[in-house]
PDB file of N, CA and C in Angstrom:
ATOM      1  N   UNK A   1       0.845  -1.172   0.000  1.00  0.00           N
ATOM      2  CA  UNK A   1       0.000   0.000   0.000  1.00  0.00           C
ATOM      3  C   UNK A   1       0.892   1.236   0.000  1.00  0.00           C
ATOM      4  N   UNK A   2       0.839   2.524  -0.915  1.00  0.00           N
ATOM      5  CA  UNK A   2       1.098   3.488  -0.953  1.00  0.00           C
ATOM      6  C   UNK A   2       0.967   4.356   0.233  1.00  0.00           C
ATOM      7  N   UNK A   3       2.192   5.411   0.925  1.00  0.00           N
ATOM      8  CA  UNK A   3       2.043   5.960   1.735  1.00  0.00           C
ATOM      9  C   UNK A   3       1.019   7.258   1.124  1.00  0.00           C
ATOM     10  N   UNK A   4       0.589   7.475   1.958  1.00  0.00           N
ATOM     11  CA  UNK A   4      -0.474   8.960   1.861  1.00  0.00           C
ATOM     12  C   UNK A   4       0.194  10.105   2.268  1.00  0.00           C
ATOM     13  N   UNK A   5      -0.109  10.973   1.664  1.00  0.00           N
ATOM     14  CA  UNK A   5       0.209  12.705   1.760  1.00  0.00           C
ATOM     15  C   UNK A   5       1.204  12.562   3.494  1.00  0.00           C
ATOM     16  N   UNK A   6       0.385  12.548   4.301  1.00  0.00           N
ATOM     17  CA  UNK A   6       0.541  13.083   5.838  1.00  0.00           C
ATOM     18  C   UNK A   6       1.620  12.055   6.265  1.00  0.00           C
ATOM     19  N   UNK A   7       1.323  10.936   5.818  1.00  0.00           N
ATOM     20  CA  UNK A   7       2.612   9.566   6.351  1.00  0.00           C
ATOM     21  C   UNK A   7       3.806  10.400   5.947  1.00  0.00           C
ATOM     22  N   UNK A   8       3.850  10.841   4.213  1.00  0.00           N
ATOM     23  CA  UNK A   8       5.180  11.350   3.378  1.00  0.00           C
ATOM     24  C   UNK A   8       5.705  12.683   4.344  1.00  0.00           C
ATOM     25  N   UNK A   9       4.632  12.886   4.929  1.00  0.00           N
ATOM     26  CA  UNK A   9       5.203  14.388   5.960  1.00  0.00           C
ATOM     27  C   UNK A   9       6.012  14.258   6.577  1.00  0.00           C
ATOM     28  N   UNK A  10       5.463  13.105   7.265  1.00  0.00           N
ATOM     29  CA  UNK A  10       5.955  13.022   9.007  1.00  0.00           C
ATOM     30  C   UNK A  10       7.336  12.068   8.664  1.00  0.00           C
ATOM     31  N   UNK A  11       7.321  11.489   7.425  1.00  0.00           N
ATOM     32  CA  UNK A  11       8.673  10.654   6.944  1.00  0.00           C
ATOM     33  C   UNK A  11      10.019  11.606   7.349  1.00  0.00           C
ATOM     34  N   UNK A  12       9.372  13.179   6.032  1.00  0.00           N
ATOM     35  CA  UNK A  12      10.527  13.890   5.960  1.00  0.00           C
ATOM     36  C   UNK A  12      10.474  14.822   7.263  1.00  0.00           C
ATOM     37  N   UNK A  13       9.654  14.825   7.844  1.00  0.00           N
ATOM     38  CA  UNK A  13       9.650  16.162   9.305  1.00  0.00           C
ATOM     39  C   UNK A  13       9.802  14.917  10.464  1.00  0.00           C
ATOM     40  N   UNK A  14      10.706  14.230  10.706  1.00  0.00           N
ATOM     41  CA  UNK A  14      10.998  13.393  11.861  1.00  0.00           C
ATOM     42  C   UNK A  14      10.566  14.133  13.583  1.00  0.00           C
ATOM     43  N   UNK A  15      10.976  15.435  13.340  1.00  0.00           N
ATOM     44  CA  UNK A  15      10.589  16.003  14.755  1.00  0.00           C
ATOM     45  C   UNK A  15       8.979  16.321  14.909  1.00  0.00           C
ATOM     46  N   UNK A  16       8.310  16.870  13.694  1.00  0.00           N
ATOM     47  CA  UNK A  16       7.250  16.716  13.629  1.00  0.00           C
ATOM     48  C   UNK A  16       6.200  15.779  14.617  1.00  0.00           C
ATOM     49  N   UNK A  17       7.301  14.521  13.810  1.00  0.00           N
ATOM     50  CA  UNK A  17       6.282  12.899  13.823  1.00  0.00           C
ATOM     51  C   UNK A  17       6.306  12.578  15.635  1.00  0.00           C
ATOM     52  N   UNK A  18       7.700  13.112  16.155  1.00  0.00           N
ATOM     53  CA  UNK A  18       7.939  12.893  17.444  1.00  0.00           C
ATOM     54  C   UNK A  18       6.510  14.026  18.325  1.00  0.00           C
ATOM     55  N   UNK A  19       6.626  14.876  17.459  1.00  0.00           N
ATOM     56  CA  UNK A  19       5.237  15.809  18.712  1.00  0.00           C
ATOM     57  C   UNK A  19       4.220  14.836  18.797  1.00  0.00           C
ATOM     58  N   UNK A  20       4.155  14.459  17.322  1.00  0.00           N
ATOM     59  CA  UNK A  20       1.995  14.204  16.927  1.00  0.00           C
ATOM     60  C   UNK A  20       2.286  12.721  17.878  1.00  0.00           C
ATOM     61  N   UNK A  21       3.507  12.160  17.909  1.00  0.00           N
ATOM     62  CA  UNK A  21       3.754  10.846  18.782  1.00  0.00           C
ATOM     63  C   UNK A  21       2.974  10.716  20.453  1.00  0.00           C
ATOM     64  N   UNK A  22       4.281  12.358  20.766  1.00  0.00           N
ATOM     65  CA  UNK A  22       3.778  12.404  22.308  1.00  0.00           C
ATOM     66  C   UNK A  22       2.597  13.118  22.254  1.00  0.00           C
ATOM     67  N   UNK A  23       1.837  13.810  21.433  1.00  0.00           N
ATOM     68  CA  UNK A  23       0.174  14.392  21.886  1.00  0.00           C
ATOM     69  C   UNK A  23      -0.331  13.155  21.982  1.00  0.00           C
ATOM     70  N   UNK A  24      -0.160  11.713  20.409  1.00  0.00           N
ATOM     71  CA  UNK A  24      -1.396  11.039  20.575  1.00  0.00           C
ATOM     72  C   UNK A  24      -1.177  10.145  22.202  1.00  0.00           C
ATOM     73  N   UNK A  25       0.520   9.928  22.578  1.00  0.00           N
ATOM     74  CA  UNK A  25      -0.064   9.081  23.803  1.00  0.00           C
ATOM     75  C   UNK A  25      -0.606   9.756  25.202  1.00  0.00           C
ATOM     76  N   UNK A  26       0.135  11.260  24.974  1.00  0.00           N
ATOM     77  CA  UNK A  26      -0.660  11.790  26.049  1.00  0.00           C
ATOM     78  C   UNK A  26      -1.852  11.932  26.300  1.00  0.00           C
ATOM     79  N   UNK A  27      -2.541  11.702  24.982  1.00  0.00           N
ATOM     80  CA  UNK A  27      -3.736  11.671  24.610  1.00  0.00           C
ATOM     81  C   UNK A  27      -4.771  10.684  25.463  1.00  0.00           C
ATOM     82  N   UNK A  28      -3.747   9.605  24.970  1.00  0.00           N
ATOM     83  CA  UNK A  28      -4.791   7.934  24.933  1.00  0.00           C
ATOM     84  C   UNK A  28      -4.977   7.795  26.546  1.00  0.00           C
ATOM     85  N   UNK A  29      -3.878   8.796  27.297  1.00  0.00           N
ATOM     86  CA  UNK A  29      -4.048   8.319  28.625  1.00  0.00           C
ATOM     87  C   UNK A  29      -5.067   9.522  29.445  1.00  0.00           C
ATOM     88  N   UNK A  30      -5.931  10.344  29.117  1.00  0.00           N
ATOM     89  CA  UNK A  30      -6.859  10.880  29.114  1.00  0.00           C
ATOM     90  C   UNK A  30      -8.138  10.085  29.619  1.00  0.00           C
ATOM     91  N   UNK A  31      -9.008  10.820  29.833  1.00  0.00           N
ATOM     92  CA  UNK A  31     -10.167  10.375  30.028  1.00  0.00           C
ATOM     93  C   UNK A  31     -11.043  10.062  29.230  1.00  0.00           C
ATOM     94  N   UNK A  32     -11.021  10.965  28.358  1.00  0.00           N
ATOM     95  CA  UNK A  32     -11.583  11.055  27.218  1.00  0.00           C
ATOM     96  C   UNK A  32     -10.914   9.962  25.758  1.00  0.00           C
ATOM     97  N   UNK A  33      -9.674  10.030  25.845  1.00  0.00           N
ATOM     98  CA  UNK A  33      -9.134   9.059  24.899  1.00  0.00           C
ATOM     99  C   UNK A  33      -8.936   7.558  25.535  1.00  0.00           C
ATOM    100  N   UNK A  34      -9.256   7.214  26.759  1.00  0.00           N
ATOM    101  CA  UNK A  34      -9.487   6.226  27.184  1.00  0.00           C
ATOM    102  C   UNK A  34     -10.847   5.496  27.388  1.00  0.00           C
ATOM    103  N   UNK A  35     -12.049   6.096  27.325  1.00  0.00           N
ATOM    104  CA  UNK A  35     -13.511   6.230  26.794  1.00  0.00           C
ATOM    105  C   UNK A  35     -13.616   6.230  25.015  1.00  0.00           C
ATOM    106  N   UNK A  36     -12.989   6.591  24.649  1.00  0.00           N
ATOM    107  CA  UNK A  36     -12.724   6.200  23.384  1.00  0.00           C
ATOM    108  C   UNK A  36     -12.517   4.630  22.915  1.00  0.00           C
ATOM    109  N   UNK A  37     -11.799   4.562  23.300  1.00  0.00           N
ATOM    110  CA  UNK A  37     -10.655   3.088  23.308  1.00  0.00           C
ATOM    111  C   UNK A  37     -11.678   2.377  23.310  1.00  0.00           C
ATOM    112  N   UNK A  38     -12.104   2.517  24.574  1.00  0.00           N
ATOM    113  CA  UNK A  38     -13.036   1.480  25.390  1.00  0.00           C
ATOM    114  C   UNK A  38     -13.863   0.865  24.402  1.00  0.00           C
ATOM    115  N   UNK A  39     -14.732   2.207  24.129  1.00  0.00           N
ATOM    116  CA  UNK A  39     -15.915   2.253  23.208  1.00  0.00           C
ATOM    117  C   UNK A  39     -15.837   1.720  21.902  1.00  0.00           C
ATOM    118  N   UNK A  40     -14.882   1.990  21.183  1.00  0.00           N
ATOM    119  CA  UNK A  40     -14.235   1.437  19.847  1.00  0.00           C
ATOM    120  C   UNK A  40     -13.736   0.326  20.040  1.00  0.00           C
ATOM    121  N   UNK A  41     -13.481  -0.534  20.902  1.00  0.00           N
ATOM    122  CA  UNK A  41     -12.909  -2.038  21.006  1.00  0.00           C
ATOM    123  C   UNK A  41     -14.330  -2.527  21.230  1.00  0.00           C
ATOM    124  N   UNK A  42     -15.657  -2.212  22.066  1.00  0.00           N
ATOM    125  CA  UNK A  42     -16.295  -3.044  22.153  1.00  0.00           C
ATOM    126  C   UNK A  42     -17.565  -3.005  21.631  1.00  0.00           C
ATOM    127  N   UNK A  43     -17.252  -1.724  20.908  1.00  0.00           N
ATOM    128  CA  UNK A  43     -18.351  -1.953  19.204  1.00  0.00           C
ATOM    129  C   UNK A  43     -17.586  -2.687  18.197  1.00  0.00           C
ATOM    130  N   UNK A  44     -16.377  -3.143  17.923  1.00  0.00           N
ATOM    131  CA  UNK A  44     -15.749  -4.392  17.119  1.00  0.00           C
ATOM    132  C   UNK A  44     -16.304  -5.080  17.664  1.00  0.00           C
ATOM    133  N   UNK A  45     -15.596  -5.725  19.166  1.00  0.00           N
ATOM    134  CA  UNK A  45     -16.136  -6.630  19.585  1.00  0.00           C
ATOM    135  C   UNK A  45     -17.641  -7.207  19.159  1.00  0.00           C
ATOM    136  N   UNK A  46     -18.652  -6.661  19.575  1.00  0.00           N
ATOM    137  CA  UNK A  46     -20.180  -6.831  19.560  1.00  0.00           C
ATOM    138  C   UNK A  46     -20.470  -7.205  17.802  1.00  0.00           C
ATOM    139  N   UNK A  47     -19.975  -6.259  16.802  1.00  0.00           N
ATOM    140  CA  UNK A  47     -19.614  -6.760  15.453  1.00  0.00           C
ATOM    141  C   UNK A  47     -19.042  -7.685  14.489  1.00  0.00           C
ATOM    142  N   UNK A  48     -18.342  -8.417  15.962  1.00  0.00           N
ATOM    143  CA  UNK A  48     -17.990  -9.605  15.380  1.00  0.00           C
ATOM    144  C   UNK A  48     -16.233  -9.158  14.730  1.00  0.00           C
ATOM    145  N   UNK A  49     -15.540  -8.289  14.884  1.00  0.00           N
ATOM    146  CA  UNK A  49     -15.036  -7.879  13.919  1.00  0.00           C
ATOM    147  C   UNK A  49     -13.627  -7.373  14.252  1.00  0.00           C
ATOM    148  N   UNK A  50     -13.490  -7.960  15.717  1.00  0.00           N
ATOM    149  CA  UNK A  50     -12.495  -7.481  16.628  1.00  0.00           C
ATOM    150  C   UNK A  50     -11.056  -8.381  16.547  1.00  0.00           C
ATOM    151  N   UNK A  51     -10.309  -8.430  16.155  1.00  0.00           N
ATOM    152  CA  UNK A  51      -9.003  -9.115  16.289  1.00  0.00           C
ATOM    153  C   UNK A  51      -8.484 -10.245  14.944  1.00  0.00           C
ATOM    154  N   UNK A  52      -9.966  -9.991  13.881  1.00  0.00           N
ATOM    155  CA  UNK A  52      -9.961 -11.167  13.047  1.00  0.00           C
ATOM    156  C   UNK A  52      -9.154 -10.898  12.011  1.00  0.00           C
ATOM    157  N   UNK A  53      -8.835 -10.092  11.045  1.00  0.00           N
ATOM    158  CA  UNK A  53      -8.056  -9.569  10.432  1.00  0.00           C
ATOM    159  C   UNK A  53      -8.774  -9.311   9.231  1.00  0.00           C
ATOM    160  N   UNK A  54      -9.784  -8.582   9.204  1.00  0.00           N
ATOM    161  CA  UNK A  54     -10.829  -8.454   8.185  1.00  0.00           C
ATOM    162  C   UNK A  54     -10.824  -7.725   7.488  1.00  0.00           C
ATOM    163  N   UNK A  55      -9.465  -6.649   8.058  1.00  0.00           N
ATOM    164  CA  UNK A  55      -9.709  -4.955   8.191  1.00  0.00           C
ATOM    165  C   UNK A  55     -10.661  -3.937   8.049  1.00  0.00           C
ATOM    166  N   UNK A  56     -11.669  -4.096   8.603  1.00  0.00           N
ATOM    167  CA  UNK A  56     -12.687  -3.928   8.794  1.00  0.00           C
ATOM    168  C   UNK A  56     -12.845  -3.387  10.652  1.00  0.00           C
ATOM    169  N   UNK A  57     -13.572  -1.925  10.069  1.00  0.00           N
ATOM    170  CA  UNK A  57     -14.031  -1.137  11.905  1.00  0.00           C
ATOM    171  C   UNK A  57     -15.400  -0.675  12.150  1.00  0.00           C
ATOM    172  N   UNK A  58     -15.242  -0.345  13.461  1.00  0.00           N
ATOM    173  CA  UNK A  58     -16.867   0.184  13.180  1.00  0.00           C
ATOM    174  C   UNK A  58     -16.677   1.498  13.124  1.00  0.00           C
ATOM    175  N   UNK A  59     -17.748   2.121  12.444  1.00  0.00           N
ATOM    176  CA  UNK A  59     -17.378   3.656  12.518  1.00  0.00           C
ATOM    177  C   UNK A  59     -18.572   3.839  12.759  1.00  0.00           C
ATOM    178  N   UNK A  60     -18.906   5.146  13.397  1.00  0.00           N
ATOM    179  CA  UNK A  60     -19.899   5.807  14.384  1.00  0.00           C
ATOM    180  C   UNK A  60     -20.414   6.930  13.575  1.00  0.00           C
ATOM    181  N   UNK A  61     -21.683   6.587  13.055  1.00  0.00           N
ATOM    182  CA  UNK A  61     -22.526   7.222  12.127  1.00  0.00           C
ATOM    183  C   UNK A  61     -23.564   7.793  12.914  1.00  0.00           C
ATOM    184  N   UNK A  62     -24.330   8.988  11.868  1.00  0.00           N
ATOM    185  CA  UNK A  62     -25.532   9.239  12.416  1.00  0.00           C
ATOM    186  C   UNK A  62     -26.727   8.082  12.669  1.00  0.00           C
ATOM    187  N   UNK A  63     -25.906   6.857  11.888  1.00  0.00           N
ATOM    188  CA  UNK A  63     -27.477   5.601  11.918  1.00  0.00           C
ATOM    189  C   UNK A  63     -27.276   4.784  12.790  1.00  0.00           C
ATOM    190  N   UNK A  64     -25.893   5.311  13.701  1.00  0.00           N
ATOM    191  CA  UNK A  64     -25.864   4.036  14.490  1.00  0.00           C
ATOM    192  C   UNK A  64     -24.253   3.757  14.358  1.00  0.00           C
ATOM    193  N   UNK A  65     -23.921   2.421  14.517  1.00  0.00           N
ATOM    194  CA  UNK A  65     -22.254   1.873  14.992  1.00  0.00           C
ATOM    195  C   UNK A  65     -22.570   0.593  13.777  1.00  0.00           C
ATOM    196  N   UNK A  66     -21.584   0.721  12.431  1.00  0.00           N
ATOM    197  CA  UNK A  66     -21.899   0.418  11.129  1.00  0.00           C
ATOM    198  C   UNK A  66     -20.593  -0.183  10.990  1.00  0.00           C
ATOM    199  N   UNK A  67     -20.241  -1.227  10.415  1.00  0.00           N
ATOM    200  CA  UNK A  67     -19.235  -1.649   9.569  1.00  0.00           C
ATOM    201  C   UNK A  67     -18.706  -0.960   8.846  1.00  0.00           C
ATOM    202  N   UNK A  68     -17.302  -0.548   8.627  1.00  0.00           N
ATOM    203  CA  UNK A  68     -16.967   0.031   7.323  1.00  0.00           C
ATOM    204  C   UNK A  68     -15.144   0.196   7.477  1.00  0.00           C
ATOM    205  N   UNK A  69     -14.207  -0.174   6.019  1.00  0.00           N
ATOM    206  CA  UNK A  69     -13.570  -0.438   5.909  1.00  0.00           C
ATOM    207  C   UNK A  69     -12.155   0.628   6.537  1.00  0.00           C
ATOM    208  N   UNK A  70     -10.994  -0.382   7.160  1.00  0.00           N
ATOM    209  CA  UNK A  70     -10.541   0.751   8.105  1.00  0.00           C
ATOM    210  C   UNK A  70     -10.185   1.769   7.291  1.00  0.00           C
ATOM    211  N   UNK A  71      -9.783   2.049   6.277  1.00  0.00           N
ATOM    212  CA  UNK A  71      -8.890   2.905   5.644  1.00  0.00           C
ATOM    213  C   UNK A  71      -9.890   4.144   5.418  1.00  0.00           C
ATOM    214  N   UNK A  72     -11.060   3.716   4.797  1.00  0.00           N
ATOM    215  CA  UNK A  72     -12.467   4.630   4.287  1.00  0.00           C
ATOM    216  C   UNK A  72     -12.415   5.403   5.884  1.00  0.00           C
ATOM    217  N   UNK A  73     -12.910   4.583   7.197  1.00  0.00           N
ATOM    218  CA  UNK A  73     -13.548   4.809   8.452  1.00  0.00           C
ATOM    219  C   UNK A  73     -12.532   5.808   8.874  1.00  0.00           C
ATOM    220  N   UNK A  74     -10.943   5.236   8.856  1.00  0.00           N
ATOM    221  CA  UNK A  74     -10.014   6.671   9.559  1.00  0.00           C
ATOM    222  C   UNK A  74      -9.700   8.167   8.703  1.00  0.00           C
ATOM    223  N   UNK A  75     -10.321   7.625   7.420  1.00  0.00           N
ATOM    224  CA  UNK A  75      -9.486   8.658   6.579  1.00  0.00           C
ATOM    225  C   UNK A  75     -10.956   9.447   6.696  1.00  0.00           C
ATOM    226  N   UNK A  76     -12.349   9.273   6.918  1.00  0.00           N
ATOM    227  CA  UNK A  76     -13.761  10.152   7.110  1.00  0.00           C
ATOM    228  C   UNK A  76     -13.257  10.700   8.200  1.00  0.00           C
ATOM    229  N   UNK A  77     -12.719  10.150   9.000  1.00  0.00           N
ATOM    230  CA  UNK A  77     -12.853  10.595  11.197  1.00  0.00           C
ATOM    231  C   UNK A  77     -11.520  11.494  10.800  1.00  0.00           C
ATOM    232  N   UNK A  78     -10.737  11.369   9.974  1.00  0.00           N
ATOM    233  CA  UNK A  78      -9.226  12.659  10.121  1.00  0.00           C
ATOM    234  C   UNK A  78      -8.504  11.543  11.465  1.00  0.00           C
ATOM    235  N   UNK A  79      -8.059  10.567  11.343  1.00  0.00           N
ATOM    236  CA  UNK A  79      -7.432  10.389  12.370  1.00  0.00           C
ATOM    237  C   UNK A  79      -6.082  10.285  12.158  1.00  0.00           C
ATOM    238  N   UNK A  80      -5.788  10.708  10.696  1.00  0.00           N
ATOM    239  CA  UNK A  80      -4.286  10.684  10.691  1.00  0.00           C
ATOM    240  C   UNK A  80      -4.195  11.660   9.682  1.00  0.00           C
ATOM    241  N   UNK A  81      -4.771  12.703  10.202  1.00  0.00           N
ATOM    242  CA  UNK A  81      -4.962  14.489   9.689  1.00  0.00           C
ATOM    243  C   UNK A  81      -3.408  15.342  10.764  1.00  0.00           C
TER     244      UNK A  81
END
C-alpha cells in the first residue's frame, strides 16, 4: 500500500512525527481518549469484527455503529490528519 500525503510528511519532518507521537499518547491516557478506546474495542467486539483480520471497523454514524472499511472509516474521522 502506498504511503499517503501526511505519512510522506511526518517521513521527511521526523521532529514533527515525534510531537503528533507524544500528543497522541498523552492523549490515549486521558479520560476522554481512554472512553474512546473502550468504546471502539467493544463496538468491534459486539460486530464480530475485533481481532480477526478483516480490516474492517466500526465507525460511528448518524445511523448508528456500522461496519466500514478501516482505511475509508479513519481517513472520514481525520485520524491521521
Amino acid at each position: 500500500m502506498a504511503k499517503g500525503r501526511t505519512q510522506k510528511f511526518y517521513d521527511k519532518n521526523p521532529a514533527a512525527n515525534q510531537r503528533r507521537l507524544k500528543q497522541q499518547t498523552d492523549y490515549q491516557k486521558t479520560d476522554k481518549g481512554k472512553a474512546l478506546k473502550i468504546n471502539a474495542n467493544k463496538a468491534n467486539k459486539e460486530l464480530g469484527t475485533y481481532g480477526n483480520g478483516d480490516n474492517l471497523d466500526a465507525s460511528h454514524t448518524k445511523k448508528g455503529i456500522r461496519l466500514a472499511s478501516k482505511k475509508a472509516n479513519r481517513a472520514r474521522k481525520g485520524i491521521h490528519a
